[in-house]
PDB file of N, CA and C in Angstrom:
ATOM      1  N   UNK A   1     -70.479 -41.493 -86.835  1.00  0.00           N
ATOM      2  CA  UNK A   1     -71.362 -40.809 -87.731  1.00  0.00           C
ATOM      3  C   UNK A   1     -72.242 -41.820 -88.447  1.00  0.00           C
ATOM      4  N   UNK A   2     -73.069 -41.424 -88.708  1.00  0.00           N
ATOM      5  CA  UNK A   2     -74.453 -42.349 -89.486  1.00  0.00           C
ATOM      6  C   UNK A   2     -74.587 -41.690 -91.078  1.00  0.00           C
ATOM      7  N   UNK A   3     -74.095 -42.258 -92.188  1.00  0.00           N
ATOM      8  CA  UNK A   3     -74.535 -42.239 -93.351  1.00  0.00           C
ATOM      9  C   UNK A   3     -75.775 -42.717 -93.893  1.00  0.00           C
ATOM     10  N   UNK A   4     -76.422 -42.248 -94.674  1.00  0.00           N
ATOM     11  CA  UNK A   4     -77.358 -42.435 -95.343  1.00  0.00           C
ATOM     12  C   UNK A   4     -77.688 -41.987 -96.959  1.00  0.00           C
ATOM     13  N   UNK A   5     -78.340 -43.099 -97.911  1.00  0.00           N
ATOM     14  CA  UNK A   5     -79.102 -42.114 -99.526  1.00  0.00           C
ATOM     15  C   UNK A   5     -77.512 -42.741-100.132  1.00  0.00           C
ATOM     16  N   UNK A   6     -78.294 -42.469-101.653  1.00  0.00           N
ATOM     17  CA  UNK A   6     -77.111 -42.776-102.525  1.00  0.00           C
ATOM     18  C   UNK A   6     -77.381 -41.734-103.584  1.00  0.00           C
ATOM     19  N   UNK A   7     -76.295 -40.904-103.190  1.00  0.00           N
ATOM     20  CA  UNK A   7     -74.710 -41.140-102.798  1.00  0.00           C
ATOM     21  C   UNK A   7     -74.875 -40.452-101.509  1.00  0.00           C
ATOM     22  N   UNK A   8     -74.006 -41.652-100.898  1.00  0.00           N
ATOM     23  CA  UNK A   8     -73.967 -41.676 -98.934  1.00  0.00           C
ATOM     24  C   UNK A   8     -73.704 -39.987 -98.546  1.00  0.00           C
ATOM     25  N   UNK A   9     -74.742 -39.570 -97.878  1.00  0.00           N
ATOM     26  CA  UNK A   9     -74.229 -38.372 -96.867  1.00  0.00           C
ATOM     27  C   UNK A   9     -74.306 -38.288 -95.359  1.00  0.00           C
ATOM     28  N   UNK A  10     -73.462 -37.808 -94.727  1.00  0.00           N
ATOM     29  CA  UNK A  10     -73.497 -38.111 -93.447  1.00  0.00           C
ATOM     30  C   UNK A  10     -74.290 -37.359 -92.909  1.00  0.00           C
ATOM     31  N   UNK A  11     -75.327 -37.812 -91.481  1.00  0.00           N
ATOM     32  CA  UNK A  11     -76.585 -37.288 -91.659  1.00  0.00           C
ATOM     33  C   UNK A  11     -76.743 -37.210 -90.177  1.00  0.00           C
ATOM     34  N   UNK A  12     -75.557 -37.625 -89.107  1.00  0.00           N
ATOM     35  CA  UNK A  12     -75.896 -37.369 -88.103  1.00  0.00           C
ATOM     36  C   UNK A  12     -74.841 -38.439 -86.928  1.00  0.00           C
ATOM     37  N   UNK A  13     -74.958 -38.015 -85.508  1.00  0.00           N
ATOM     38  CA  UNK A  13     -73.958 -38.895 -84.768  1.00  0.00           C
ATOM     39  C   UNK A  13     -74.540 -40.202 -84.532  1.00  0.00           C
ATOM     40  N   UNK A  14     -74.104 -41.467 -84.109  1.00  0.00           N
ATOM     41  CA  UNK A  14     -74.647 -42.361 -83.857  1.00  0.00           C
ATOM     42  C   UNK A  14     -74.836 -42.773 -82.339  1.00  0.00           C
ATOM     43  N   UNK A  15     -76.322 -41.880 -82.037  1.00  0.00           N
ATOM     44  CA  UNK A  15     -76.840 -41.701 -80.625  1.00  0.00           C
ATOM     45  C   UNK A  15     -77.230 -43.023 -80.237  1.00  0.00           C
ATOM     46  N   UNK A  16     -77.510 -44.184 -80.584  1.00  0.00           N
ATOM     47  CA  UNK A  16     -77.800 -45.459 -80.159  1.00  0.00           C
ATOM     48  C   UNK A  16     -76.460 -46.101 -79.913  1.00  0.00           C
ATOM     49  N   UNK A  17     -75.337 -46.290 -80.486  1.00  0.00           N
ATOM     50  CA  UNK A  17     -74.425 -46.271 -80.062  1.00  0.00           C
ATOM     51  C   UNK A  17     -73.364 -45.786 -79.025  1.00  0.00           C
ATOM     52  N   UNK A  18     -73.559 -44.179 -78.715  1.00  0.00           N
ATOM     53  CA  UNK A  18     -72.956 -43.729 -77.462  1.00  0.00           C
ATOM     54  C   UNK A  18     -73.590 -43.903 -76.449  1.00  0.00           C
ATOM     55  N   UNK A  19     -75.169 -44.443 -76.694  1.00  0.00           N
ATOM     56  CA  UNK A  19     -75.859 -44.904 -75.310  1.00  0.00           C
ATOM     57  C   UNK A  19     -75.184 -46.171 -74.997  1.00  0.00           C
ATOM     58  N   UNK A  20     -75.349 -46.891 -75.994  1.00  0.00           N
ATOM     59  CA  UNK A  20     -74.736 -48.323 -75.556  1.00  0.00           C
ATOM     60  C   UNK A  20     -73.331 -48.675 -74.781  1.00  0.00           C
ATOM     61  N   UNK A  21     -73.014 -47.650 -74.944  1.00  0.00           N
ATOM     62  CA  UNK A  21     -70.982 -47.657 -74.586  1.00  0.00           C
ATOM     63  C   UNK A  21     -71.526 -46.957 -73.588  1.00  0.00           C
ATOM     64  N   UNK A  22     -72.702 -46.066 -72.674  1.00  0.00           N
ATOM     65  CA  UNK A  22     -72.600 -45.445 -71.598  1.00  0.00           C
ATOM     66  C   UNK A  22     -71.823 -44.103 -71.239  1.00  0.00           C
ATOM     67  N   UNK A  23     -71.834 -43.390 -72.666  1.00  0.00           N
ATOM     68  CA  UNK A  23     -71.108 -42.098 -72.854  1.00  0.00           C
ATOM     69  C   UNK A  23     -72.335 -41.260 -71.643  1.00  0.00           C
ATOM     70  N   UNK A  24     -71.791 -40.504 -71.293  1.00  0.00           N
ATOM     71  CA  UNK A  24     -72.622 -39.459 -70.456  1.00  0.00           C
ATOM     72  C   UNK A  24     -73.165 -38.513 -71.287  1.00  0.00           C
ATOM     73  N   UNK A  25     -74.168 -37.995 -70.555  1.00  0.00           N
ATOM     74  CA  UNK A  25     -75.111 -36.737 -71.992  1.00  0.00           C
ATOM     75  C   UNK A  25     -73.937 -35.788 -71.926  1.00  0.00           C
ATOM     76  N   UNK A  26     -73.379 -35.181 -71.039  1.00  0.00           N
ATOM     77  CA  UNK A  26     -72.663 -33.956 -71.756  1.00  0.00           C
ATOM     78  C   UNK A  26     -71.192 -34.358 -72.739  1.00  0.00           C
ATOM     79  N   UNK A  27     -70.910 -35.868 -72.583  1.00  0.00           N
ATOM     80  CA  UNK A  27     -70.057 -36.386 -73.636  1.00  0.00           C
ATOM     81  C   UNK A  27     -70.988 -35.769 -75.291  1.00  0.00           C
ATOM     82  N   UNK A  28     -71.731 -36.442 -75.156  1.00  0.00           N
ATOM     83  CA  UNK A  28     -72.566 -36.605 -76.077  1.00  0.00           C
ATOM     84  C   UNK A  28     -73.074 -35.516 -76.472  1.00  0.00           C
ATOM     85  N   UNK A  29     -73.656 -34.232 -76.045  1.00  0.00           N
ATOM     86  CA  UNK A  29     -73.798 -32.792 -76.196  1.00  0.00           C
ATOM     87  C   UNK A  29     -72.523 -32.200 -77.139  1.00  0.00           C
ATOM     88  N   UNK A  30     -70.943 -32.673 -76.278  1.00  0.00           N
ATOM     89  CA  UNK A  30     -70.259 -31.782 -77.357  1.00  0.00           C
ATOM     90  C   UNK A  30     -69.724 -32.612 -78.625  1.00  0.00           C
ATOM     91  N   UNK A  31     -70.118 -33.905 -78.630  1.00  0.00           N
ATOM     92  CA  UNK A  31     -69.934 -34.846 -79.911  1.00  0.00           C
ATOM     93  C   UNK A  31     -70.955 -34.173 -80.950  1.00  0.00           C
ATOM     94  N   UNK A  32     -72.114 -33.754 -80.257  1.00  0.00           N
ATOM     95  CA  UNK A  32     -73.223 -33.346 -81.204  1.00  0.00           C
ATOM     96  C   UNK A  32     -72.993 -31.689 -81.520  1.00  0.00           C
ATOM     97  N   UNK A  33     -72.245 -30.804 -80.890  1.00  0.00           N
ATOM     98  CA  UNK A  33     -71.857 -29.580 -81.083  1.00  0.00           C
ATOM     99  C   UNK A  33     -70.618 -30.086 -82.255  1.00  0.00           C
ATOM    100  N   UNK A  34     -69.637 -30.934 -82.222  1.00  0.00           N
ATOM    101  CA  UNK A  34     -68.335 -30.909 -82.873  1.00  0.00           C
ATOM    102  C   UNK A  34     -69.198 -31.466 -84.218  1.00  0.00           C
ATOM    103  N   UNK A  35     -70.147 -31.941 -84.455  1.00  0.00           N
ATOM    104  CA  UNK A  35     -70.576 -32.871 -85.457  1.00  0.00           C
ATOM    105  C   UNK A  35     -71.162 -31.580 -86.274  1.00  0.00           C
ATOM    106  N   UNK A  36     -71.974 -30.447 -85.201  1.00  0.00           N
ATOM    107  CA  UNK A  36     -72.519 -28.905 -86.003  1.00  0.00           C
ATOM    108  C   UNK A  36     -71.517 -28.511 -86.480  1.00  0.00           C
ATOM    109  N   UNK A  37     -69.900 -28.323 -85.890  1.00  0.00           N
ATOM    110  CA  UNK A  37     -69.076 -27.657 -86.697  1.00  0.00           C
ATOM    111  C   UNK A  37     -68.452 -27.923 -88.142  1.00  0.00           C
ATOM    112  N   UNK A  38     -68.094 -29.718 -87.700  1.00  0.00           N
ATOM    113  CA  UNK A  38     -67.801 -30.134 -89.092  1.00  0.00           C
ATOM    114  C   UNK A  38     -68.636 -30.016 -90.279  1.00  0.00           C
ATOM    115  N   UNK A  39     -69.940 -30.339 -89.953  1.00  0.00           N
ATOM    116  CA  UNK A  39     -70.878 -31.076 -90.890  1.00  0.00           C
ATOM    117  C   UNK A  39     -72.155 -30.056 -91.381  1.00  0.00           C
ATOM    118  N   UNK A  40     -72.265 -29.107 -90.578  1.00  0.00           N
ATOM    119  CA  UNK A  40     -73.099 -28.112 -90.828  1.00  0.00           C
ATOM    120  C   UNK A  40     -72.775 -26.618 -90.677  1.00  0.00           C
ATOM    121  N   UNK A  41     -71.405 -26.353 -90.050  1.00  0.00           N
ATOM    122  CA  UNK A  41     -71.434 -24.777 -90.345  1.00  0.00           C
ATOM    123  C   UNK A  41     -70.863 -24.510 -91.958  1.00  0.00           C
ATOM    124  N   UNK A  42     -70.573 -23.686 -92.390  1.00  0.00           N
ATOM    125  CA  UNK A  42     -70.071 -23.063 -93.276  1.00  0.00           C
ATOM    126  C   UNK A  42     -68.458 -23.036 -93.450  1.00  0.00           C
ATOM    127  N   UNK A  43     -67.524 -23.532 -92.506  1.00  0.00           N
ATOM    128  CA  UNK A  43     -66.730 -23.909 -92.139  1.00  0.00           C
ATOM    129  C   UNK A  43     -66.120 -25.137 -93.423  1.00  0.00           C
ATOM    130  N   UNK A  44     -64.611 -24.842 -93.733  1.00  0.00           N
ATOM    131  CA  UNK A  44     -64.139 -25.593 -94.200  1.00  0.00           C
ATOM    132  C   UNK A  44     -63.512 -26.760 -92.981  1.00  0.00           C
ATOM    133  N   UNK A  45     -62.439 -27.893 -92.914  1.00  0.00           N
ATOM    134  CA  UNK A  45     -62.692 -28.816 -92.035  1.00  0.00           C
ATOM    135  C   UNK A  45     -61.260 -28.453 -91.471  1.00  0.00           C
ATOM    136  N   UNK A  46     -60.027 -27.698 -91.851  1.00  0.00           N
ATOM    137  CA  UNK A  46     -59.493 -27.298 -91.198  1.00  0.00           C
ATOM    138  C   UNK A  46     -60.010 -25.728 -90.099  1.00  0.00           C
ATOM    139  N   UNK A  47     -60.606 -24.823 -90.678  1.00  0.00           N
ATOM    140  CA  UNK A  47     -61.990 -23.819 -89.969  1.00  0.00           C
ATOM    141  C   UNK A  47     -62.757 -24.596 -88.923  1.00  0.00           C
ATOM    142  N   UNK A  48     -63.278 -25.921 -89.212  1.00  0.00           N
ATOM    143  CA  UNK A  48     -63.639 -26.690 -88.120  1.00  0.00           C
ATOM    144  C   UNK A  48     -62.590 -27.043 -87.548  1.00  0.00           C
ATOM    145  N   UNK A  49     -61.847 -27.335 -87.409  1.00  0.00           N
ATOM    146  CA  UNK A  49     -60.953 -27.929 -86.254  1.00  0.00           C
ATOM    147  C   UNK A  49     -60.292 -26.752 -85.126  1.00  0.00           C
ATOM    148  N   UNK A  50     -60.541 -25.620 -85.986  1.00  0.00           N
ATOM    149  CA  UNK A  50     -60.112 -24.436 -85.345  1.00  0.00           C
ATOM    150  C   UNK A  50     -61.396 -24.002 -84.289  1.00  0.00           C
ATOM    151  N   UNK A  51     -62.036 -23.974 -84.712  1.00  0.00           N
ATOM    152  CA  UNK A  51     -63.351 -23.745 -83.954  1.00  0.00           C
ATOM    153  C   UNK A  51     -63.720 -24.213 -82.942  1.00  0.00           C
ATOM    154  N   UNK A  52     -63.497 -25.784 -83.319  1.00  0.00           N
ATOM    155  CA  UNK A  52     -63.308 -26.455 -82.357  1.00  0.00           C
ATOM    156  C   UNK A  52     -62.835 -26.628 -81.243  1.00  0.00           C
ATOM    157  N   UNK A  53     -61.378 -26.388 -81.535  1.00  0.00           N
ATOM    158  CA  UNK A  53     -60.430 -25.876 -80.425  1.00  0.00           C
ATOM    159  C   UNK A  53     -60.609 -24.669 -79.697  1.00  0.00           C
ATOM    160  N   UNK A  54     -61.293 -23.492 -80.062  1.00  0.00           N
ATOM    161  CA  UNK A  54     -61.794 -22.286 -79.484  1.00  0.00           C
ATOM    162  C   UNK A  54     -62.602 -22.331 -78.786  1.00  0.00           C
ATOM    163  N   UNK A  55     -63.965 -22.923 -79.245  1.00  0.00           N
ATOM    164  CA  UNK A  55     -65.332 -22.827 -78.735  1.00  0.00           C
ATOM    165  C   UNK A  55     -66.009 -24.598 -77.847  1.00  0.00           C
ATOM    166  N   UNK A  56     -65.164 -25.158 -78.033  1.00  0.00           N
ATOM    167  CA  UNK A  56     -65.239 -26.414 -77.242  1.00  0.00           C
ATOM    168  C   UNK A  56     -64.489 -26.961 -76.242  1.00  0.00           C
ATOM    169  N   UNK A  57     -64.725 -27.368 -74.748  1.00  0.00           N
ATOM    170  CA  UNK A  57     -63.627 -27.807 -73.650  1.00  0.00           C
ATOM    171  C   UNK A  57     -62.826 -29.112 -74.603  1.00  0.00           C
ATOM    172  N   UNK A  58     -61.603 -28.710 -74.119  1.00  0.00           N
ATOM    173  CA  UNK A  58     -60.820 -29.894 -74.817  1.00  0.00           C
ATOM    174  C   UNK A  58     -60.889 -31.475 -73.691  1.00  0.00           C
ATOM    175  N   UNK A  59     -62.338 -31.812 -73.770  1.00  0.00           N
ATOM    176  CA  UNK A  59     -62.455 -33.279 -73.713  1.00  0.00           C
ATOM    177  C   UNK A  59     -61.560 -33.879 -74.274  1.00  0.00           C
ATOM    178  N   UNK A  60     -61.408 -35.241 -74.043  1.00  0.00           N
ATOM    179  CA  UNK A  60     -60.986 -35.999 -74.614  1.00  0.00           C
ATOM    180  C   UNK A  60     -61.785 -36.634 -75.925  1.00  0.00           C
ATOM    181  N   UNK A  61     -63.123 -36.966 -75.767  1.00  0.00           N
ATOM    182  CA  UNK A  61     -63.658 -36.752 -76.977  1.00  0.00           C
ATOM    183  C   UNK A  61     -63.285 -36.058 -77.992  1.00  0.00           C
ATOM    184  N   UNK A  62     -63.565 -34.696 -77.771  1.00  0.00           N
ATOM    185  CA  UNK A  62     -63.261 -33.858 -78.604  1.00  0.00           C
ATOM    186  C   UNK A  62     -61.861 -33.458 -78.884  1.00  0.00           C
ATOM    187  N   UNK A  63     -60.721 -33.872 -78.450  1.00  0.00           N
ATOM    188  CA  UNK A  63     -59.042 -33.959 -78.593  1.00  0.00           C
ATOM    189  C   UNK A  63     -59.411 -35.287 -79.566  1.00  0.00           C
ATOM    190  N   UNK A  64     -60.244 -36.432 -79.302  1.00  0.00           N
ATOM    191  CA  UNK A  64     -60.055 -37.730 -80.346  1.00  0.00           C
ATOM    192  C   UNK A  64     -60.672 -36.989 -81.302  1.00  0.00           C
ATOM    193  N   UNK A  65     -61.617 -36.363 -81.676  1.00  0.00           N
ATOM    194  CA  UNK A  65     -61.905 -36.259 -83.235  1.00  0.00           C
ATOM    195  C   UNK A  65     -61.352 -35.255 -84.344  1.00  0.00           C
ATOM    196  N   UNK A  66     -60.657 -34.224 -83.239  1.00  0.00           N
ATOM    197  CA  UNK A  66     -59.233 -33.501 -83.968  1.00  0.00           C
ATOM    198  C   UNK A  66     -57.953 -34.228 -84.358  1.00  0.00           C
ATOM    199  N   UNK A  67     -57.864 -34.975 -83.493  1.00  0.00           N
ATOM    200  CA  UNK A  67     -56.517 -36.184 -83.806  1.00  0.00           C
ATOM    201  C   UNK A  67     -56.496 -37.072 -84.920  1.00  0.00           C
ATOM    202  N   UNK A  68     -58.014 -37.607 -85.268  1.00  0.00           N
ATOM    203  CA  UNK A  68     -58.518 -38.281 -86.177  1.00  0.00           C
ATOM    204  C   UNK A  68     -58.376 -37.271 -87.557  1.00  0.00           C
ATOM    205  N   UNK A  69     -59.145 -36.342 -87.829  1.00  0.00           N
ATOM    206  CA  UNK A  69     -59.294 -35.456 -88.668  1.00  0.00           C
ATOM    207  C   UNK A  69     -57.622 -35.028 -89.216  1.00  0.00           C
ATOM    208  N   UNK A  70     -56.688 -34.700 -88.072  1.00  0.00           N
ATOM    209  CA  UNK A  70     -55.198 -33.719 -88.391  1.00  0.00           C
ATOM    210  C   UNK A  70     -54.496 -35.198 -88.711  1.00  0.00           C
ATOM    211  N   UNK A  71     -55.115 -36.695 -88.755  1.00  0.00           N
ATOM    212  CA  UNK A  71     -53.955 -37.356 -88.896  1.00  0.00           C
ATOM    213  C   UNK A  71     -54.254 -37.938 -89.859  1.00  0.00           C
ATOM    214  N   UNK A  72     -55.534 -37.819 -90.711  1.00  0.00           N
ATOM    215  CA  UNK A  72     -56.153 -38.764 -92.030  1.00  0.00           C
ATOM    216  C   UNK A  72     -55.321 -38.357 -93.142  1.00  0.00           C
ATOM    217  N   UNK A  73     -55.028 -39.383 -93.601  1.00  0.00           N
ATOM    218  CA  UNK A  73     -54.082 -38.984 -94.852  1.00  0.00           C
ATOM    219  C   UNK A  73     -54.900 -38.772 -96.189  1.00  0.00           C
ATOM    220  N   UNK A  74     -56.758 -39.375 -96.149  1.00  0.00           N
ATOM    221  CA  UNK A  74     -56.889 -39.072 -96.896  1.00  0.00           C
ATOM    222  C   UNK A  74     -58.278 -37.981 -96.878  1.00  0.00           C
ATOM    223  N   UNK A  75     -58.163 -37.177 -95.508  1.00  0.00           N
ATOM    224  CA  UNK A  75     -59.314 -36.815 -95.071  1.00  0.00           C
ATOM    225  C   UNK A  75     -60.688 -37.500 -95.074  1.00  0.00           C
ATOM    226  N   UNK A  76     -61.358 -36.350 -94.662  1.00  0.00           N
ATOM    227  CA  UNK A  76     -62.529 -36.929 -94.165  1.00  0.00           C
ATOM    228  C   UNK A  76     -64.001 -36.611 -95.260  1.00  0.00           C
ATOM    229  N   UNK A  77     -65.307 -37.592 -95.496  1.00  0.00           N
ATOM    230  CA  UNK A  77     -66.086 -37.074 -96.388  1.00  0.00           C
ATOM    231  C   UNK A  77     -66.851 -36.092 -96.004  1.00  0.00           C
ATOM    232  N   UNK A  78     -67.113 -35.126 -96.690  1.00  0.00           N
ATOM    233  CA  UNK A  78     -67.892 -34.027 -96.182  1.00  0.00           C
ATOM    234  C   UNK A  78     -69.187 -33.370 -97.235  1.00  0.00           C
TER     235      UNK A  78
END
C-alpha cells in the first residue's frame, strides 16, 4: 500500500512495485479489487475479510492479505 498527506492515509496499491517483482495483471487486478474492499467499501475490516473470501478466488495473494489482516495483533490503519 502507498501512504500519503499528514496525517498519512492510505491512498492506493503499490503498482510500480508489483511490476517490478513481475506479478501478472490478473495478480494485480484482484490486489486492486481486495484493496476496494478494505479501503473503500463501507465495510468494516473484519466485513472485508468476509467479502473477500466470498467474492474473490482464493489466490494466494489474496489468502496472504487475509492471513496478514486475521493475524495483526495490532490491526491494520484504516
Amino acid at each position: 500500500m502507498i501512504a500519503d498527506g499528514n496525517p498519512a492515509e492510505i491512498r492506493g496499491i503499490n503498482l510500480v512495485g508489483l511490476e517490478r517483482k513481475n506479478f501478472p495483471p490478473e495478480s494485480v487486478k484482484l490486489i486492486k479489487e481486495a484493496f476496494r474492499l478494505i479501503y473503500r467499501s463501507k465495510y468494516n475490516t473484519r466485513q472485508a475479510v468476509e467479502a473477500m473470501r466470498k467474492e474473490l478466488p482464493q489466490k494466494e495473494e489474496i489468502t496472504e492479505i487475509i492471513d496478514f489482516i486475521e493475524q495483526s495483533e495490532r490491526g491494520i490503519i484504516r
